[in-house]
Protein backbone atom coordinates (compact mmCIF):
# COMPACT_ATOMS: atom_id res chain seq x y z
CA UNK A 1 -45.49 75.01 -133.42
CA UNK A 2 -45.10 73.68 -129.91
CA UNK A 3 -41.24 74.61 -129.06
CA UNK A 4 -38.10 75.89 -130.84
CA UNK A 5 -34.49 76.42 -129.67
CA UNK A 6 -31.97 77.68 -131.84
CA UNK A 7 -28.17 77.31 -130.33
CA UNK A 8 -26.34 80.41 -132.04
CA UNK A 9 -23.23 82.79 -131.26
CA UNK A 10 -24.00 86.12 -132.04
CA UNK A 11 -20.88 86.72 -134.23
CA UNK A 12 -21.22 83.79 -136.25
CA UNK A 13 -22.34 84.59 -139.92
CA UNK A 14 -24.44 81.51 -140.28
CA UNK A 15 -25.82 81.94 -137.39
CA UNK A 16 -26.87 85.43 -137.80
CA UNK A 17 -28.46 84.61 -141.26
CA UNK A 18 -30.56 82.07 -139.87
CA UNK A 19 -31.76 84.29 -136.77
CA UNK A 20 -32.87 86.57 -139.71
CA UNK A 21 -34.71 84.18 -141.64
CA UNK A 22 -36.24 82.73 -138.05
CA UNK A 23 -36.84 86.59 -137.07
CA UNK A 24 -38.91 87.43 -140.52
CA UNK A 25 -40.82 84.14 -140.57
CA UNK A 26 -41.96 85.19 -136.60
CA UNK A 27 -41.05 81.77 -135.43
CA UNK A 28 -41.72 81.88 -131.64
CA UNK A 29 -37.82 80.88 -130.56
CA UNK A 30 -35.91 80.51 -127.15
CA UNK A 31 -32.46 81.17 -128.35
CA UNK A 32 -29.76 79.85 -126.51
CA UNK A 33 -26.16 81.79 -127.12
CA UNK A 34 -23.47 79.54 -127.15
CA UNK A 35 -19.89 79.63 -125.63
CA UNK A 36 -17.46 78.03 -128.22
CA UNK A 37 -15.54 77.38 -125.60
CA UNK A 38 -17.96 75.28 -123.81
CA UNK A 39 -20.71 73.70 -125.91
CA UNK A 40 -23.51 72.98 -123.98
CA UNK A 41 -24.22 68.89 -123.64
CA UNK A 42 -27.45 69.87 -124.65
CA UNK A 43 -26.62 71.02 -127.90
CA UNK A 44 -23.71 68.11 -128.94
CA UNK A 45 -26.81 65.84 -128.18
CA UNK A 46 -29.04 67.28 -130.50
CA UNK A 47 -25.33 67.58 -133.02
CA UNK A 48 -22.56 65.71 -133.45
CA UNK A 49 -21.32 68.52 -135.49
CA UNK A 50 -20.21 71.14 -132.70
CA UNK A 51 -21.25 73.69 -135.02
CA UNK A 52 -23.79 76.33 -134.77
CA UNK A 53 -26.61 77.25 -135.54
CA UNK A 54 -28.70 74.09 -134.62
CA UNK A 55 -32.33 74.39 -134.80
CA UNK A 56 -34.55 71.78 -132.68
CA UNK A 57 -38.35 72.41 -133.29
CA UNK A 58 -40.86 70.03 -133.40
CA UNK A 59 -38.61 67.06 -132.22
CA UNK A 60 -36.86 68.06 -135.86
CA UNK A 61 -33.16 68.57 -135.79
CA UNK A 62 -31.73 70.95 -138.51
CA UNK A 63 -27.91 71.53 -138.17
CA UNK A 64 -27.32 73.49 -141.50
CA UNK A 65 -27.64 77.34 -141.92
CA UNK A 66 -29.12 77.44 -145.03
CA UNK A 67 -31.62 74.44 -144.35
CA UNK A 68 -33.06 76.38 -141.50
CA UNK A 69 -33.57 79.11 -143.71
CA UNK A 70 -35.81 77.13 -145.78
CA UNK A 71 -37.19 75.67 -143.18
CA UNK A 72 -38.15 79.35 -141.56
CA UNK A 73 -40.02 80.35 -145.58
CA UNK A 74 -41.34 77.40 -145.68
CA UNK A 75 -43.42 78.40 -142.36
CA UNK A 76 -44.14 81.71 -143.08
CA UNK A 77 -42.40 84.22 -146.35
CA UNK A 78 -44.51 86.98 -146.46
CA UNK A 79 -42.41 88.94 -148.40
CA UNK A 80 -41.80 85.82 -151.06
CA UNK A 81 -38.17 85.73 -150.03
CA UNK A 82 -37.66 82.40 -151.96
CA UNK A 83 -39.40 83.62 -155.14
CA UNK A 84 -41.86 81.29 -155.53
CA UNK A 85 -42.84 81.58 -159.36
CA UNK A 86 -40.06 82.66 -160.85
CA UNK A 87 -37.15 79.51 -161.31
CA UNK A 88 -34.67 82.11 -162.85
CA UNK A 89 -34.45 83.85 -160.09
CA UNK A 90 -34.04 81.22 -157.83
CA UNK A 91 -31.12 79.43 -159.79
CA UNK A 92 -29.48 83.09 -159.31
CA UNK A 93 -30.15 82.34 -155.46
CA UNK A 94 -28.41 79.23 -155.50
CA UNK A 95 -25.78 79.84 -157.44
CA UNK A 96 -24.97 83.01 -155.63
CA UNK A 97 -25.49 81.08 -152.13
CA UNK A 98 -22.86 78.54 -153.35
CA UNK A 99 -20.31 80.73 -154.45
CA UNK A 100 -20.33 82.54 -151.26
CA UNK A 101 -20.22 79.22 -149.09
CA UNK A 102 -17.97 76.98 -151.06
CA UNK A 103 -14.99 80.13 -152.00
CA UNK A 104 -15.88 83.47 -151.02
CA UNK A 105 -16.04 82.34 -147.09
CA UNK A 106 -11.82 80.66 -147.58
CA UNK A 107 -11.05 83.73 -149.43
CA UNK A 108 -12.32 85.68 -146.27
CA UNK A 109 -11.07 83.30 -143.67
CA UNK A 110 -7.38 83.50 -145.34
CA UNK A 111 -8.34 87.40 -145.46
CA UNK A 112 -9.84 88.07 -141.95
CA UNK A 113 -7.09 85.54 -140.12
CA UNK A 114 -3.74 86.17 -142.43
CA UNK A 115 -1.62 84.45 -139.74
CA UNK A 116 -3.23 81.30 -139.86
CA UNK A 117 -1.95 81.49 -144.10
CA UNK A 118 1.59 83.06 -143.92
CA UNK A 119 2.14 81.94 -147.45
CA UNK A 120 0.97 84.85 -149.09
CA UNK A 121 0.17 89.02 -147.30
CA UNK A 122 -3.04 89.92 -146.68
CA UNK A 123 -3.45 91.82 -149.22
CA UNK A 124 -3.26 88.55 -151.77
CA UNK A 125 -6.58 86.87 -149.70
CA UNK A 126 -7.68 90.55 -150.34
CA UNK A 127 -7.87 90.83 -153.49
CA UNK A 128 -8.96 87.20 -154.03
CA UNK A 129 -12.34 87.61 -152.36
CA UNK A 130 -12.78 91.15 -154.74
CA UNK A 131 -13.75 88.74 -157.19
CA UNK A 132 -16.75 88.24 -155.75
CA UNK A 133 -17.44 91.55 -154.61
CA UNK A 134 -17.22 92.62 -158.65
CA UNK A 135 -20.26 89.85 -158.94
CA UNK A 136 -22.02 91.55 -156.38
CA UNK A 137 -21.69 95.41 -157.42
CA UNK A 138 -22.28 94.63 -161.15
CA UNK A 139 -25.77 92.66 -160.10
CA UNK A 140 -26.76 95.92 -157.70
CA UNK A 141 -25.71 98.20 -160.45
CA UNK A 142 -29.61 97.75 -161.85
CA UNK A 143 -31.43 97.08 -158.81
CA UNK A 144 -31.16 97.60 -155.05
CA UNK A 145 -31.47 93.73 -153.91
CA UNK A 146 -28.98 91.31 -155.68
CA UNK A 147 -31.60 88.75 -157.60
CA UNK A 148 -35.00 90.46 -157.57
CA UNK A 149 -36.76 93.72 -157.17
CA UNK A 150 -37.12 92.83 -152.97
CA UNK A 151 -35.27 91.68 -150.85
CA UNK A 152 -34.81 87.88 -151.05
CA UNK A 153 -32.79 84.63 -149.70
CA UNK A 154 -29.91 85.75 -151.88
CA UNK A 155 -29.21 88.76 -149.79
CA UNK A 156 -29.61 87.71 -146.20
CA UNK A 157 -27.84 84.48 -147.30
CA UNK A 158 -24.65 86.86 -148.62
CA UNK A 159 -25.12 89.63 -145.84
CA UNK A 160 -22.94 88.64 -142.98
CA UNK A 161 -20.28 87.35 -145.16
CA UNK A 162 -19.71 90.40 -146.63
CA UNK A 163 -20.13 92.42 -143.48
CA UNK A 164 -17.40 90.15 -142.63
CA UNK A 165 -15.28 90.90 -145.39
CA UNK A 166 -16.22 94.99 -144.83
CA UNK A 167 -15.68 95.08 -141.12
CA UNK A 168 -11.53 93.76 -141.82
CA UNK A 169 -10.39 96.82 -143.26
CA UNK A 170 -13.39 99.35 -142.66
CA UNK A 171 -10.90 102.28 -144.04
CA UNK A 172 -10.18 99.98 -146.97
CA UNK A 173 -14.04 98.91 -147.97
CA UNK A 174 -15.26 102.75 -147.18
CA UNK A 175 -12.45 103.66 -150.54
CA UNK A 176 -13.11 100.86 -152.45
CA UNK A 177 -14.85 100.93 -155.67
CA UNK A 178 -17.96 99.42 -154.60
CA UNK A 179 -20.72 102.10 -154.28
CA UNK A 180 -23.65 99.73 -154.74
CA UNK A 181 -22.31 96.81 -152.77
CA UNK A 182 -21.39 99.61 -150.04
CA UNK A 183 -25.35 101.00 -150.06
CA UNK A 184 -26.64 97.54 -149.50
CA UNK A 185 -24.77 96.55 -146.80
CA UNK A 186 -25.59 99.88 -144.50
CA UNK A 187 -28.95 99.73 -145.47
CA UNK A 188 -29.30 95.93 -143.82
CA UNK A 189 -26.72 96.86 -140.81
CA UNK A 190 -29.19 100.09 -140.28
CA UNK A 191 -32.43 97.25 -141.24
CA UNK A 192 -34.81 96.64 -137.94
CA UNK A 193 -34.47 93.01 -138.65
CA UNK A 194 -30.42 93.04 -138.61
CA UNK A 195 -30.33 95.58 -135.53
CA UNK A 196 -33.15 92.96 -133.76
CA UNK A 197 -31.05 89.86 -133.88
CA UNK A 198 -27.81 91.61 -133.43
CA UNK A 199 -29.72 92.97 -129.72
CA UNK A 200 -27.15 91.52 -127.03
């Protein structure tokens, strides 16, 4: 690979998910940090969008989290984080990925930014995104990653979403009947890789 830039704010869940996957995969990356304040010109050139993250590499543009993801396996997975050879597995992934994208992320926008949704306490948006969390625990109830015996896409996909939702109410998630759910989310915020891309 000749060049790659990744524009990314540290903070940003979709952003950190795709430094992971860029991080495992050992892509060679300048990575720019971005002020959402002021976007550079640079990066609204490359993307319309305004959005990070926003991979350029190899004169390719890729504007989506989860596509430069794939794009990162698809380069180098030497852990077979996309489970290559097993379909069920991978429909798990996907399904999981979309649930988390599509509803758990306004259940924890409503949740993490209550003023923004006076029409119900934040205890409501609260107990809305628990639904998910329930699908999570019961899935790490039999194994320590959510979809396979390793580590996969499924987890760093989920990760910063529900760090997310922890970090809100830290007291609250600590007391909350989650024991598995709470175990695999310190053991990636303690993980070299998460600590790596979190470096300031």
């Amino acid at each position: 690979m000749s060049h790659a830039t990744l524009y990314s704010f540290r903070r940003c869940p979709y952003a950190m998910r795709a430094r992971m996957a860029l991080r495992y995969a050992a892509v060679e990356l300048e990575i720019v940090e971005v002020s959402l304040k002021a976007k550079p010109a640079e990066m609204l050139a490359l993307s319309s969008k305004g959005t990070v993250p926003v991979l350029w590499a190899d004169g390719r543009v890729i504007d989506e989290s989860l596509e430069i993801m794939n794009w990162a396996l698809a380069q180098h997975d030497p852990q077979d984080w996309r489970l290559l050879g097993d379909p069920v597995g991978q429909a798990a992934t996907a399904a999981l990925i979309e649930e988390n994208d599509q509803e758990f992320k306004q259940h924890l926008n409503r949740y993490k930014y209550p003023e923004r949704h006076p029409q119900h306490p934040v205890e409501h948006y609260r107990t809305e995104g628990e639904g998910f969390l329930r699908t999570l625990e019961a899935l790490l109830e039999t194994r320590p990653f959510l979809v396979a015996p390793h580590q996969s896409l499924a987890d760093v996909a989920l990760m910063p979403f529900i760090r997310q939702f922890a970090h809100v109410d830290r007291e609250w998630f600590a007391q909350a009947p989650y024991p598995h759910l709470q175990r695999w989310l310190q053991r990636f915020l303690e993980s070299e890789l998460f600590v790596a891309i979190m470096a300031k």
